[in-house]
Protein backbone atom coordinates (compact mmCIF):
# COMPACT_ATOMS: atom_id res chain seq x y z
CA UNK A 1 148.05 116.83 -1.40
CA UNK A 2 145.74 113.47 0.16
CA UNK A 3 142.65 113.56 1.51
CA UNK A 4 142.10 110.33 3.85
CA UNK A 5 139.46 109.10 6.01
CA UNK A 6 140.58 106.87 9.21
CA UNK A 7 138.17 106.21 11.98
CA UNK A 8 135.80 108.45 11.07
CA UNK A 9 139.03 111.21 10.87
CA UNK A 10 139.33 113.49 7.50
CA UNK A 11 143.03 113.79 6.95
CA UNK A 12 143.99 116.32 5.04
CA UNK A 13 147.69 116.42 4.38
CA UNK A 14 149.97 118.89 1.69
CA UNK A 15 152.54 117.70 0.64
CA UNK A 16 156.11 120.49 0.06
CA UNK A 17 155.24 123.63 -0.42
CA UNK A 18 152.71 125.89 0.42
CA UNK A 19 153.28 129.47 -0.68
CA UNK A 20 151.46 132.06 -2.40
CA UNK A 21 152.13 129.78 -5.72
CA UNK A 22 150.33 126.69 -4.37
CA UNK A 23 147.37 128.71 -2.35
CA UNK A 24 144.79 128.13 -4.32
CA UNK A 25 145.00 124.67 -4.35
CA UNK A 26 145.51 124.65 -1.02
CA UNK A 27 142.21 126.82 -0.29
CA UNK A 28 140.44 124.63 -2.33
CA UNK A 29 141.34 121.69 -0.47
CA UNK A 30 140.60 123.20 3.00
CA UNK A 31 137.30 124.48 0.96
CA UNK A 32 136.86 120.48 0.54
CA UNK A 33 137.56 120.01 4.17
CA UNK A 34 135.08 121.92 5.74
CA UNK A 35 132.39 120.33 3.72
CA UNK A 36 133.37 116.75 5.27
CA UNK A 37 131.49 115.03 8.27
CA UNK A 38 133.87 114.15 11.01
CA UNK A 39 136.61 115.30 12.91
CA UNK A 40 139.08 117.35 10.94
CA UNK A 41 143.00 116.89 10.65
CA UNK A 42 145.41 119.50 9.01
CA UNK A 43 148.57 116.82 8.83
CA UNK A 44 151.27 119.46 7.89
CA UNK A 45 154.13 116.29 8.50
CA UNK A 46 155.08 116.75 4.72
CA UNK A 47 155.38 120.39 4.13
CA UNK A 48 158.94 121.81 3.59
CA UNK A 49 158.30 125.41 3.74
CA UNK A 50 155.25 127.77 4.19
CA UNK A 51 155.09 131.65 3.50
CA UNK A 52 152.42 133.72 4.83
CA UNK A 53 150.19 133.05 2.46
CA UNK A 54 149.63 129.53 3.68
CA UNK A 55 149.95 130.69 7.37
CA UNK A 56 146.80 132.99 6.74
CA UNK A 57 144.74 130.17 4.76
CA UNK A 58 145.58 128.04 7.89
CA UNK A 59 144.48 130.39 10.35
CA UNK A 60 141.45 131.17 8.47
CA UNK A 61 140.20 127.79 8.30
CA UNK A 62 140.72 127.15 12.31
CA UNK A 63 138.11 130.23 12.44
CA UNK A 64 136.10 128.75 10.41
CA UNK A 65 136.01 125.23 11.47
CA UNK A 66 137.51 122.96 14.33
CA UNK A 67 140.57 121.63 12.65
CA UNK A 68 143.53 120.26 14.75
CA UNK A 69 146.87 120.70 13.22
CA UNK A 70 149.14 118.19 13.59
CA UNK A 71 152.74 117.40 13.13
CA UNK A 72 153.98 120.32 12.16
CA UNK A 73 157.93 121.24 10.93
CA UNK A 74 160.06 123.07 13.21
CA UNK A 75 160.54 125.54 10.09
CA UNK A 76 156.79 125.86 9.30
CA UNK A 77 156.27 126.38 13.21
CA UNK A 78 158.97 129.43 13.44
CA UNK A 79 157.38 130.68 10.60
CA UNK A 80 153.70 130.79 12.38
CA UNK A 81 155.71 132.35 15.60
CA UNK A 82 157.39 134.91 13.58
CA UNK A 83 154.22 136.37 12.11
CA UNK A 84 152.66 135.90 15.76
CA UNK A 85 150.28 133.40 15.46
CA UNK A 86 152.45 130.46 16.99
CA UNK A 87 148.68 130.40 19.07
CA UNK A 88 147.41 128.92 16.25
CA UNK A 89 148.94 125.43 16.39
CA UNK A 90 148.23 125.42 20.21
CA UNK A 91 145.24 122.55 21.61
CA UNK A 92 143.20 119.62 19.16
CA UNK A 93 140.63 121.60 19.04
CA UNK A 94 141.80 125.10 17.50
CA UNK A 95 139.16 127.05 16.19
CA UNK A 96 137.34 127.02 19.75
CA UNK A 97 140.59 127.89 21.43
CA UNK A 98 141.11 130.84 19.23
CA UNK A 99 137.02 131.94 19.05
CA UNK A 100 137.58 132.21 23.25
């Protein structure tokens, strides 16, 4: 998992999987995330499979911040639609989308 700045951009991007094995780091970095000046990217290009577990720590942090997802698996996006929160990867700026 990297956390980059470009352009005044955090990056934030996991790397395989993100189950209920690898949440904690994951909430940790998202934790890390928030805390960050600038606009905020959740870069999900790299992940191979996500459970629920890492569908709920994503949709808690666009609640809880502005984050825009980005570039996000076909298999990790069915998985979002199949729990029913395919809304969540909708619009840059998420969290004010969802708040609405």
């Amino acid at each position: 998992m990297t956390i980059q700045e470009q352009n005044g951009r955090i990056i934030l991007q996991p790397e395989g999987e993100l189950t209920i094995f690898e949440a904690a780091d994951f909430r940790q970095a998202l934790l890390g995330l928030s805390e960050k000046p600038g606009d905020l990217e959740l870069n999900l290009a790299n992940v191979s499979r996500m459970d629920s577990s890492g569908v709920q720590l994503v949709v808690s942090a666009c609640q809880e911040m502005i984050l825009e997802v980005t570039n996000v698996p076909s298999a990790v996006k069915e998985q979002f639609e199949v729990i029913g929160c395919g809304k969540f990867l909708e619009g840059p700026a998420i969290s004010s989308v969802m708040k609405s």
